[in-house]
N, C-alpha and C. Protein backbone atom coordinates (compact mmCIF):
# COMPACT_ATOMS: atom_id res chain seq x y z
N UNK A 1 0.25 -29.08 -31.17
CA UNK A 1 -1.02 -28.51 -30.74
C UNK A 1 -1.05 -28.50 -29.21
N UNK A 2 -1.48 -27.63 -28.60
CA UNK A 2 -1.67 -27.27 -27.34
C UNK A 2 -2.69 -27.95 -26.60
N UNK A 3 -2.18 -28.66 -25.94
CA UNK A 3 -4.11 -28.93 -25.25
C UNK A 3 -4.84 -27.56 -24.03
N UNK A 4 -5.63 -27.62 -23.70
CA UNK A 4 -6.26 -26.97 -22.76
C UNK A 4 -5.99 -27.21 -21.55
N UNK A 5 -4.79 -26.62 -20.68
CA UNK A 5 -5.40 -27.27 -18.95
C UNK A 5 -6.12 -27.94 -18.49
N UNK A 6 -7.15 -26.51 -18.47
CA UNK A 6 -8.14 -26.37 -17.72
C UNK A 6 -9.77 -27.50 -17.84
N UNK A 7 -9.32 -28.07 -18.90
CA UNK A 7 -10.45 -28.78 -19.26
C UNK A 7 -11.60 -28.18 -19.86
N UNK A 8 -13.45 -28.92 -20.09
CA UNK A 8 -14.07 -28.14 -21.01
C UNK A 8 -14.49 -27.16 -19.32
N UNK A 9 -14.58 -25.96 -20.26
CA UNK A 9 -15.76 -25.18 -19.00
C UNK A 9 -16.90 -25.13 -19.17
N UNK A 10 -17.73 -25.16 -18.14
CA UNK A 10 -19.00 -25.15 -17.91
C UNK A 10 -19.64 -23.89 -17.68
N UNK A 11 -20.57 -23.37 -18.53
CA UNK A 11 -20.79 -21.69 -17.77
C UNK A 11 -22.74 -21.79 -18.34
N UNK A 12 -23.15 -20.74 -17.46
CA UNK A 12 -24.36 -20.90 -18.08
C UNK A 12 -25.22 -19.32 -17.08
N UNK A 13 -25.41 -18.44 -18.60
CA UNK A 13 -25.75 -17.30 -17.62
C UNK A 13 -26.96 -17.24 -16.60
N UNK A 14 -26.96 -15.98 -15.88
CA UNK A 14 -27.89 -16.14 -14.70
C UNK A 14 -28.93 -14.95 -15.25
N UNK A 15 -30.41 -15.59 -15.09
CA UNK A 15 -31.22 -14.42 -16.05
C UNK A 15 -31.39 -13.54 -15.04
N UNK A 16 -31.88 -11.87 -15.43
CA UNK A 16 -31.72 -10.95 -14.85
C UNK A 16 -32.78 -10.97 -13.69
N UNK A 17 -34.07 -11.85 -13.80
CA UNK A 17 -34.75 -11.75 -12.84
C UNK A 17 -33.87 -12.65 -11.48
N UNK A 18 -33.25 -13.61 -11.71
CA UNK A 18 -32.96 -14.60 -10.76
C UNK A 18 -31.82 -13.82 -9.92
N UNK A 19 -31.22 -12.99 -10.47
CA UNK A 19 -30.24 -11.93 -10.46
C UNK A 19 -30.55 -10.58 -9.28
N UNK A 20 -32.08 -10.42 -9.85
CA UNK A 20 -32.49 -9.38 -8.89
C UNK A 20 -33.22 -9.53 -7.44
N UNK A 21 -33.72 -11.18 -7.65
CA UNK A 21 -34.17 -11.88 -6.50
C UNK A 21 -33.23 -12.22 -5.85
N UNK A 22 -32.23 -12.99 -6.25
CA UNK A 22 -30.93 -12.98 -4.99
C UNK A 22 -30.47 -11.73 -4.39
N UNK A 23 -30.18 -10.85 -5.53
CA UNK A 23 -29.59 -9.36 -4.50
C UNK A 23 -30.66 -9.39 -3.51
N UNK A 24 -31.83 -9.12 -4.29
CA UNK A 24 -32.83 -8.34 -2.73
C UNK A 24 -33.54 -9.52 -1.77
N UNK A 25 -33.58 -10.60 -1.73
CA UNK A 25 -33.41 -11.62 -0.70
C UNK A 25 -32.09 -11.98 0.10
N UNK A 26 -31.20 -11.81 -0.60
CA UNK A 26 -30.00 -12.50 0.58
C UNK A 26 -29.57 -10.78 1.44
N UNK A 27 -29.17 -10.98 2.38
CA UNK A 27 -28.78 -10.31 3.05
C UNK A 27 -27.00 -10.18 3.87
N UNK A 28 -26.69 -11.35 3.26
CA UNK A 28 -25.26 -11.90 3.99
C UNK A 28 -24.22 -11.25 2.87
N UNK A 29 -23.11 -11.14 2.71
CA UNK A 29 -21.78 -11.14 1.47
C UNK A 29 -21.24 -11.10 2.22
N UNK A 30 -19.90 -11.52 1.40
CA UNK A 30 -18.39 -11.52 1.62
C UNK A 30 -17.97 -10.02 0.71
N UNK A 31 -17.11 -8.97 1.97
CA UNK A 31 -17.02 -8.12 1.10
C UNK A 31 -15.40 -8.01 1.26
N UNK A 32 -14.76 -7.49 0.34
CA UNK A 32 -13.26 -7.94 -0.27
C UNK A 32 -12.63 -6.06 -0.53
N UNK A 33 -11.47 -6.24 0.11
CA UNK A 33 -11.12 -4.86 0.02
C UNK A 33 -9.45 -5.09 -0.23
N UNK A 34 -8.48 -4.27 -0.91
CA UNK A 34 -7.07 -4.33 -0.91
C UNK A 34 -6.55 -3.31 0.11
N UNK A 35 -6.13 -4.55 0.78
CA UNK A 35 -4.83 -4.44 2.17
C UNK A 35 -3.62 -3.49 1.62
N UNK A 36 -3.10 -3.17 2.38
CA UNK A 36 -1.86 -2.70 1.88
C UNK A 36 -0.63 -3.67 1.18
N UNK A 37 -1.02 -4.70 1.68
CA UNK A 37 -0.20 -5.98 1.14
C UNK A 37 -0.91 -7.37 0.70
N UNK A 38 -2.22 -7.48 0.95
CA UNK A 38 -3.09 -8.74 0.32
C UNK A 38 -4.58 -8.15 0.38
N UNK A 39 -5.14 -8.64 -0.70
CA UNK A 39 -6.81 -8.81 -0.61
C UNK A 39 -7.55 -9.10 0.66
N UNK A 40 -8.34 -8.63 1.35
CA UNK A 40 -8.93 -9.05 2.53
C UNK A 40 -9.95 -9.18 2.38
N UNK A 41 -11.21 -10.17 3.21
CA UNK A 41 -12.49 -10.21 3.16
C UNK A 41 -12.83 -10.08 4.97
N UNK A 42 -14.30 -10.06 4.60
CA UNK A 42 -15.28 -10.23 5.84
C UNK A 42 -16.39 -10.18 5.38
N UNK A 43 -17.22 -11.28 6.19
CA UNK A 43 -18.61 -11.50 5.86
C UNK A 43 -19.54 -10.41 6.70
N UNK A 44 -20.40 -9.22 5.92
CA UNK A 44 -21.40 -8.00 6.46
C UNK A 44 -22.55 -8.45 5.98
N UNK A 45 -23.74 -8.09 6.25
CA UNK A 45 -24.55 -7.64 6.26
C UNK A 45 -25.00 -6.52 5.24
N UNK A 46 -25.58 -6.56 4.19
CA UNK A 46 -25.89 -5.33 2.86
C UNK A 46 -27.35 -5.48 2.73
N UNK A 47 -27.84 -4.22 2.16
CA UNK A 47 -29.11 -4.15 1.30
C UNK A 47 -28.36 -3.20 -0.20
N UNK A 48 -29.61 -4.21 -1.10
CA UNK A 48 -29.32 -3.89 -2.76
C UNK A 48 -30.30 -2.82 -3.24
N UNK A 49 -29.80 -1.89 -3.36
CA UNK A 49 -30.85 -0.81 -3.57
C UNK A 49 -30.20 0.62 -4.58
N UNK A 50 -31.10 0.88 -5.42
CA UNK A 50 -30.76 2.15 -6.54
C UNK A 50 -29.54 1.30 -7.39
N UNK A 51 -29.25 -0.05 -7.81
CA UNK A 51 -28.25 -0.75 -8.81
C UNK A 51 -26.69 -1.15 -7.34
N UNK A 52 -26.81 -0.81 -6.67
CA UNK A 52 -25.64 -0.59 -5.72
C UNK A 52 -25.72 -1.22 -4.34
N UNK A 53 -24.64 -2.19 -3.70
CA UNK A 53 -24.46 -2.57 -2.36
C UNK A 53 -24.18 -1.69 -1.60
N UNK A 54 -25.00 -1.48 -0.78
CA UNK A 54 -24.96 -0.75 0.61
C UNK A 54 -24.99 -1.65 1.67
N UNK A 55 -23.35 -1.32 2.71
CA UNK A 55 -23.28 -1.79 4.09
C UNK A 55 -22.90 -0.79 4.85
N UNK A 56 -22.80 -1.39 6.17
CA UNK A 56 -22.54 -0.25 6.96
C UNK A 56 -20.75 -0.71 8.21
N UNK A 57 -20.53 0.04 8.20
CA UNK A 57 -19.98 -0.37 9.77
C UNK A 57 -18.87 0.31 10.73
N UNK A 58 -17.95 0.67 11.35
CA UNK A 58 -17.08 1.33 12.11
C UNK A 58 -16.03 2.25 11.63
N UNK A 59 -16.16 3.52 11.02
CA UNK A 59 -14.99 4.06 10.70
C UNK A 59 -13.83 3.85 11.01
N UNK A 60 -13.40 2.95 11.81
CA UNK A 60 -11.57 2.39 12.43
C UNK A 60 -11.60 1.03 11.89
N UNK A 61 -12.40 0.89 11.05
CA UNK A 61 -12.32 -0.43 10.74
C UNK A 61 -10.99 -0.27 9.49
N UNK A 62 -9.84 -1.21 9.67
CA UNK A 62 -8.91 -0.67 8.51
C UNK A 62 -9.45 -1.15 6.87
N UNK A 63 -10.78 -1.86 6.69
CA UNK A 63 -11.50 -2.03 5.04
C UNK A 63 -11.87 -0.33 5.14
N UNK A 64 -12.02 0.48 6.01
CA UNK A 64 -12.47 1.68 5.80
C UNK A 64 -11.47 2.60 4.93
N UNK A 65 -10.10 2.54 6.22
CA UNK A 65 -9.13 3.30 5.09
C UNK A 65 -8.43 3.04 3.68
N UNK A 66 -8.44 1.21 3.95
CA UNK A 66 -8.33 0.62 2.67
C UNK A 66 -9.55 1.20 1.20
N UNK A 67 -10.73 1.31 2.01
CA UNK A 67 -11.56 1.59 0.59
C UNK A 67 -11.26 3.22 0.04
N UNK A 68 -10.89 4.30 1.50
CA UNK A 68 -10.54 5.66 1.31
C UNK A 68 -9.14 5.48 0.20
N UNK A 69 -8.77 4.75 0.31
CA UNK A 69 -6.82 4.50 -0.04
C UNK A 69 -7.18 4.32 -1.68
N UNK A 70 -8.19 3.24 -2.23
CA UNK A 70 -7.98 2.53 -3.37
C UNK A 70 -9.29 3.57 -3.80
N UNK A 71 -10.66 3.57 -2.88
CA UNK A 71 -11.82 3.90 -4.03
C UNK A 71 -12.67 2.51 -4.82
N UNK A 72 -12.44 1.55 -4.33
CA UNK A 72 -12.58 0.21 -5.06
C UNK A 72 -13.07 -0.99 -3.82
N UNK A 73 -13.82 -2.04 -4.30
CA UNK A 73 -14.17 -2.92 -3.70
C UNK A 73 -14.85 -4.08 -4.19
N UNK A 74 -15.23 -4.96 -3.89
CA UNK A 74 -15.81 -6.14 -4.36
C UNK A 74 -16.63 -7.01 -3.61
N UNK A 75 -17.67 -7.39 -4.13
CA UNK A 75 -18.60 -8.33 -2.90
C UNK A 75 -19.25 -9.79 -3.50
N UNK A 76 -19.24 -10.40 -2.84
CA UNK A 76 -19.73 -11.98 -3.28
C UNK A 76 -20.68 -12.50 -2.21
N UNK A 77 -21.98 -12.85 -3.58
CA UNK A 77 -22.85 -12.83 -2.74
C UNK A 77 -23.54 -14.29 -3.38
N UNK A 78 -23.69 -15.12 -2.23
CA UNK A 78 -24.20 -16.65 -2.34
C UNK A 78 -25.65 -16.54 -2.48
N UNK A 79 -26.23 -17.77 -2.88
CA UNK A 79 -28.04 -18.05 -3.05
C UNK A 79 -27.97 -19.18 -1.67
N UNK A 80 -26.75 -19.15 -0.65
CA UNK A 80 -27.21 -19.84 0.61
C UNK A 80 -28.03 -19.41 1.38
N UNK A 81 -28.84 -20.30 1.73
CA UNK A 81 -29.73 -19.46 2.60
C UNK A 81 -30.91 -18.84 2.08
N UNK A 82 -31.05 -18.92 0.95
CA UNK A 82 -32.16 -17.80 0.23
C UNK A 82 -32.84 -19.09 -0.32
N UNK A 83 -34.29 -18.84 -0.73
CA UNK A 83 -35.63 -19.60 -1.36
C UNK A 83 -34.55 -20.30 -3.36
N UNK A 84 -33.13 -19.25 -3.34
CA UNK A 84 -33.14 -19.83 -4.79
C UNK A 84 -32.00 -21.39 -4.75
N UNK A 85 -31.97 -21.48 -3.20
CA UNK A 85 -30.59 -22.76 -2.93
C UNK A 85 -29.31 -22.29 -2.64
N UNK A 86 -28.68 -23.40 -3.27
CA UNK A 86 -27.18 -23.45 -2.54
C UNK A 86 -25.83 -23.26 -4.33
N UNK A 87 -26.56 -23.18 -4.97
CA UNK A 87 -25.73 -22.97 -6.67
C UNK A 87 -26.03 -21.60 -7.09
N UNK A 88 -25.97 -20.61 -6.39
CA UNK A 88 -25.89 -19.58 -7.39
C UNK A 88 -25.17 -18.52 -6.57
N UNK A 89 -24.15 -17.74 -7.31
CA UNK A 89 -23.24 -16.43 -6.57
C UNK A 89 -23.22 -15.37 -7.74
N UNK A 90 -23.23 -14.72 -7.05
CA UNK A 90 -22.65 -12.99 -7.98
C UNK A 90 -21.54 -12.49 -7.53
N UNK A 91 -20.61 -12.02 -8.03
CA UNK A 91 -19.54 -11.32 -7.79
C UNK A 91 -19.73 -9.75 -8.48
N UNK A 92 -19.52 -8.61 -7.97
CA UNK A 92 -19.57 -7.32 -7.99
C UNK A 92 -18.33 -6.55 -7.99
N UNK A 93 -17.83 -5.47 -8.76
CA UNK A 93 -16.77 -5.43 -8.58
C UNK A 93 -16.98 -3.60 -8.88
N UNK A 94 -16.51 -3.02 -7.85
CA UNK A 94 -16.92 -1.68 -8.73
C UNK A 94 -16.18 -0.32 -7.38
N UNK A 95 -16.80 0.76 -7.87
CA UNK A 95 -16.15 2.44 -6.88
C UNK A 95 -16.70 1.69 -5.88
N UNK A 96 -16.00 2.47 -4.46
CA UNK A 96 -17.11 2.30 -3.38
C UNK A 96 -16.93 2.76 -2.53
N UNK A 97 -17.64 3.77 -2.28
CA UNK A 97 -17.53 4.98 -1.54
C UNK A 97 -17.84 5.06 -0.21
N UNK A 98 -17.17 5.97 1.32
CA UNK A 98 -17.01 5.57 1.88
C UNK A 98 -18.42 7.27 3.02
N UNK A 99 -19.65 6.79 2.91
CA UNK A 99 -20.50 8.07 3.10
C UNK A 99 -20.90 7.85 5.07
N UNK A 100 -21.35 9.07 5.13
CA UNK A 100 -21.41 9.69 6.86
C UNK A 100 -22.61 10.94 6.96
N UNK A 101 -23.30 11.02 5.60
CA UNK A 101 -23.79 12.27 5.24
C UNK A 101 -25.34 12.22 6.04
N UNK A 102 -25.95 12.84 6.86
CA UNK A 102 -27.63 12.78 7.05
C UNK A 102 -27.93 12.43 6.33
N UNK A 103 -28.51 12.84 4.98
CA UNK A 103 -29.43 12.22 4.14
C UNK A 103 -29.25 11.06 4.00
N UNK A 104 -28.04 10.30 3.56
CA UNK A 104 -28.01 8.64 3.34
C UNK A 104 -28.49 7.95 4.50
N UNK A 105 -27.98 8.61 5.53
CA UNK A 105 -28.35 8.06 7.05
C UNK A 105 -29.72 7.63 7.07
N UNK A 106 -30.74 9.03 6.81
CA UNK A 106 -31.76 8.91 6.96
C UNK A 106 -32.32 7.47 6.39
N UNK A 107 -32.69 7.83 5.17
CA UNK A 107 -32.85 6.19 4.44
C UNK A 107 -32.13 5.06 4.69
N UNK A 108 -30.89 4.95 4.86
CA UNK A 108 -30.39 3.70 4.84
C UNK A 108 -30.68 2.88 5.72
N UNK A 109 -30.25 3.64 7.30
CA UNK A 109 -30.05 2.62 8.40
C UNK A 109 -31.74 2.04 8.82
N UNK A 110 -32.79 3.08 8.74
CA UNK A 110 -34.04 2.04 8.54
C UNK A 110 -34.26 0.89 7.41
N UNK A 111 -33.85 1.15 6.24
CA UNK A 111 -33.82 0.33 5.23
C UNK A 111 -32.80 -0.77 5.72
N UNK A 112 -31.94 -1.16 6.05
CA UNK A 112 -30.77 -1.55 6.54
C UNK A 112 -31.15 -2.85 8.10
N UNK A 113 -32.37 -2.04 8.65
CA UNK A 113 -32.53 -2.61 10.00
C UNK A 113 -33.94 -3.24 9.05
N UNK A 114 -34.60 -2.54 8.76
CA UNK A 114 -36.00 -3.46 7.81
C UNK A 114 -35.70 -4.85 7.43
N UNK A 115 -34.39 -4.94 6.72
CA UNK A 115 -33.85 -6.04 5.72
C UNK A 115 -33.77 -6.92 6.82
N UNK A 116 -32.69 -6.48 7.88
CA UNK A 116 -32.47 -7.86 9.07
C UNK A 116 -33.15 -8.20 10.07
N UNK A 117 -34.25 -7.39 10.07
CA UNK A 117 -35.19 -7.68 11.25
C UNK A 117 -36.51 -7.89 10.75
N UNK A 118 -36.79 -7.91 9.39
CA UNK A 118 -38.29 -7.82 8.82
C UNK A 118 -39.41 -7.91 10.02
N UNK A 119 -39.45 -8.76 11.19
CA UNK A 119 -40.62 -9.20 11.76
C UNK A 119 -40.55 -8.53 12.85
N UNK A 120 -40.17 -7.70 13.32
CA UNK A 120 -39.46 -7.11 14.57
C UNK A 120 -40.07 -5.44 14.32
N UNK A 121 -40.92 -4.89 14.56
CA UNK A 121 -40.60 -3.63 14.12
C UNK A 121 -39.76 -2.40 15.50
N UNK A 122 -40.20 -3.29 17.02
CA UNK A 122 -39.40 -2.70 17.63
C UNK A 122 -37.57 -2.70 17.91
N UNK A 123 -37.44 -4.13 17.41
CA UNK A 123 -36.09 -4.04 17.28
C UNK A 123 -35.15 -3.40 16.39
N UNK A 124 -36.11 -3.01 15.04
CA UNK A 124 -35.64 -2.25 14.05
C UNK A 124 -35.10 -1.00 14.88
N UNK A 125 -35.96 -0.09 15.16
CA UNK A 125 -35.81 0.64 15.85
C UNK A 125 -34.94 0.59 16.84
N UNK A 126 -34.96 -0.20 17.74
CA UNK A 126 -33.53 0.04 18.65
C UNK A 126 -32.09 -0.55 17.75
N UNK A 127 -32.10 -1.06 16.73
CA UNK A 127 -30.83 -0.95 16.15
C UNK A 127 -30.79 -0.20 15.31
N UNK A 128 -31.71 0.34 14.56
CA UNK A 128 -31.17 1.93 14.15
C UNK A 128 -30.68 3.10 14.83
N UNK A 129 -30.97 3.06 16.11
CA UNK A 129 -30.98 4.14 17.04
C UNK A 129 -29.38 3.29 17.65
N UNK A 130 -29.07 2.16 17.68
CA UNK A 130 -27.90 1.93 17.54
C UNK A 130 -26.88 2.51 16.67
N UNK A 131 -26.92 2.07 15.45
CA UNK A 131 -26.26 2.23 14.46
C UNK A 131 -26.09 3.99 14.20
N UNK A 132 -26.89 5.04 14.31
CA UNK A 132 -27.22 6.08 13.76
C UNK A 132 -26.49 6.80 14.74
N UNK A 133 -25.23 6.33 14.93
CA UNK A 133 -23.75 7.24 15.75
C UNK A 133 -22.32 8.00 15.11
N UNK A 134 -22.02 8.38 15.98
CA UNK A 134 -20.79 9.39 15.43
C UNK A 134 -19.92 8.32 15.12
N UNK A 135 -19.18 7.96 14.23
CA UNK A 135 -18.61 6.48 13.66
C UNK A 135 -18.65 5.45 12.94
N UNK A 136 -19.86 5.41 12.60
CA UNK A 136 -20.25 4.76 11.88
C UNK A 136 -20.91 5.26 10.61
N UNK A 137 -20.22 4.45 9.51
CA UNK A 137 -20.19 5.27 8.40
C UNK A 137 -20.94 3.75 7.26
N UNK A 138 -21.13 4.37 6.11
CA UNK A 138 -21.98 3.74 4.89
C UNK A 138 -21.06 2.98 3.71
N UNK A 139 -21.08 1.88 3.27
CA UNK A 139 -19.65 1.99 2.00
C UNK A 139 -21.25 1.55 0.87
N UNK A 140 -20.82 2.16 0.09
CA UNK A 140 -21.97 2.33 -1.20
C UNK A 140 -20.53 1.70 -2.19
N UNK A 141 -21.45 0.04 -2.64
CA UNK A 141 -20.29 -0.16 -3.61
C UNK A 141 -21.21 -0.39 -5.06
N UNK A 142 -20.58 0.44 -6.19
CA UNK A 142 -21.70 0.48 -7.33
C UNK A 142 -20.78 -0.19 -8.29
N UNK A 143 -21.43 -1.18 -8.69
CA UNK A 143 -20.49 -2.73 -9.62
C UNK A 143 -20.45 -1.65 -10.88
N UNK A 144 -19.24 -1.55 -11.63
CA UNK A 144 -19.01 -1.67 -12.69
C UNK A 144 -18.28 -2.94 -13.70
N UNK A 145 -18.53 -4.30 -12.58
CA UNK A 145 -18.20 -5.62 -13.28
C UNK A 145 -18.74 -6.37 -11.89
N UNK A 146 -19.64 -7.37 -13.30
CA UNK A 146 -20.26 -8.40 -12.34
C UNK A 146 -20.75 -9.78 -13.14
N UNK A 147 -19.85 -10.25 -12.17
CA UNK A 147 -20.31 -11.51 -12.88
C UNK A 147 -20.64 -12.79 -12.07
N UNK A 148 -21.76 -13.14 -12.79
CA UNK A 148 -22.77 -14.38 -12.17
C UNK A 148 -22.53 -15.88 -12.50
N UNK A 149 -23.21 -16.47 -11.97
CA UNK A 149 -22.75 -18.15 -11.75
C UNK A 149 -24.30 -18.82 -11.53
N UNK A 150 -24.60 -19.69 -12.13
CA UNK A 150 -26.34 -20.33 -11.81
C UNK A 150 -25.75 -21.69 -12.21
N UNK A 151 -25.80 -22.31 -11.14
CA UNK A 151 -25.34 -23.50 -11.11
C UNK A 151 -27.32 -24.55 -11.63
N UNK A 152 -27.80 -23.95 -11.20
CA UNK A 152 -29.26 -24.79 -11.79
C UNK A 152 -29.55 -24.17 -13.28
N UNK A 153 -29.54 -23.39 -13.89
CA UNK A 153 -29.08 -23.04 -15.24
C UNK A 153 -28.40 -24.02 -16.19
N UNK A 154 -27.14 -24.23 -15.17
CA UNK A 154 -26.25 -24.93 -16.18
C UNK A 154 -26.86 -26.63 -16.24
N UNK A 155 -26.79 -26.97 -14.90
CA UNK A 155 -27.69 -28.30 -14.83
C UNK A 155 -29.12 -28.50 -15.90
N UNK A 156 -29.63 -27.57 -16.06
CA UNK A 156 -30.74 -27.45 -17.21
C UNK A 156 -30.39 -27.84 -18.00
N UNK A 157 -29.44 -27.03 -18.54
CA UNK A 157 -28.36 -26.54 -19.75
C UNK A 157 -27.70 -28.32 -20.18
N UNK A 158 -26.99 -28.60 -19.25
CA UNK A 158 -26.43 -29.73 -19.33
C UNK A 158 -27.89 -31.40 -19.49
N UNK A 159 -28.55 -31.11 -18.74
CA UNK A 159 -29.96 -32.16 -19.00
C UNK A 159 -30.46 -32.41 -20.32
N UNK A 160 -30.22 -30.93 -21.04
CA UNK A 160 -31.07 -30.61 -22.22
C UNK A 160 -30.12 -31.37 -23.29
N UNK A 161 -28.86 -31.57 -23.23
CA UNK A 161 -27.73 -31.56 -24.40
C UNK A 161 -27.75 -33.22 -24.88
C-alpha cells in the first residue's frame, strides 16, 4: 500500500461573497506571464470589473509581448492589506488581452485612478492625464480557472470537527 506524501490536505472553499469583496477591495496582485524561457511575475496595480482583471502599463514592457506571444496570463491576489486579513488568496488563470482602444481608455484609466486614489479627486485626475498616453496600453485578463484559498474558512472548518 502506498502511503500519501503529501500528508492530509487541508482545503476549505471561499464563499462567493468573500470572493467578490477581496477582488473589489484589494488593489495590489502579482501578475505572472510566460517568458520565453521561465514564468515571470510583477507586483501591478488592477481593478476587478465586468468578471475580469484589468491593469495597465508600458507597451515595451517584455510581459507585453510575452502576453501578445502566448494570449494567456495569471494573477494572484492576497486579502493583505484588505479589511478580510492576511489568509485569503485567489489565483486567476485565463485569455488576456493586450487593448490601446479609446473606448476602454475612456472608462478604465478613471476607474483605474478612482481605485488608487479614492480620496484625492485632484490627483485622480492628474494621473489619468498621466497614464492616458501613446504607450501605454490595458491587459484585460478574463479567468477561465480560479482558484481560491480562505484560510479563516478552514480554521472554522477545523474548530467545528
Amino acid at each position: 500500500m502506498k502511503k500519501d506524501s503529501h500528508g492530509k490536505q487541508f482545503s476549505a472553499s471561499m464563499s462567493d461573497a468573500v470572493r467578490e469583496q477581496l477582488l473589489q477591495e484589494q488593489d495590489e496582485c502579482t501578475f505572472i506571464w510566460q517568458g520565453k524561457n521561465d514564468a515571470l511575475g510583477t507586483i501591478m496595480s488592477f481593478v476587478w470589473a465586468d468578471g475580469c482583471v484589468w491593469l495597465t502599463t508600458n507597451d515595451q514592457r517584455p510581459r507585453v509581448n510575452a502576453v501578445r506571444r502566448t494570449g494567456r496570463a495569471s494573477v494572484v491576489i492576497s486579502s493583505a492589506g484588505t479589511t478580510l486579513g492576511d489568509s485569503r488568496c485567489i489565483s486567476l488563470s485565463g485569455a488576456c488581452t493586450v487593448l490601446d482602444d479609446a473606448q476602454t481608455r475612456r472608462w478604465f484609466f478613471p476607474l483605474f485612478c478612482q481605485k488608487l486614489l479614492p480620496d484625492n479627486s485632484k490627483a485622480q485626475a492628474t494621473m489619468r492625464d498621466l497614464l492616458d498616453r501613446e504607450g501605454q496600453v490595458i491587459l484585460r485578463v478574463k479567468p477561465d480557472k480560479v482558484t481560491a484559498y480562505d484560510g479563516d474558512a478552514l480554521m472554522r472548518q477545523l474548530e467545528a470537527q
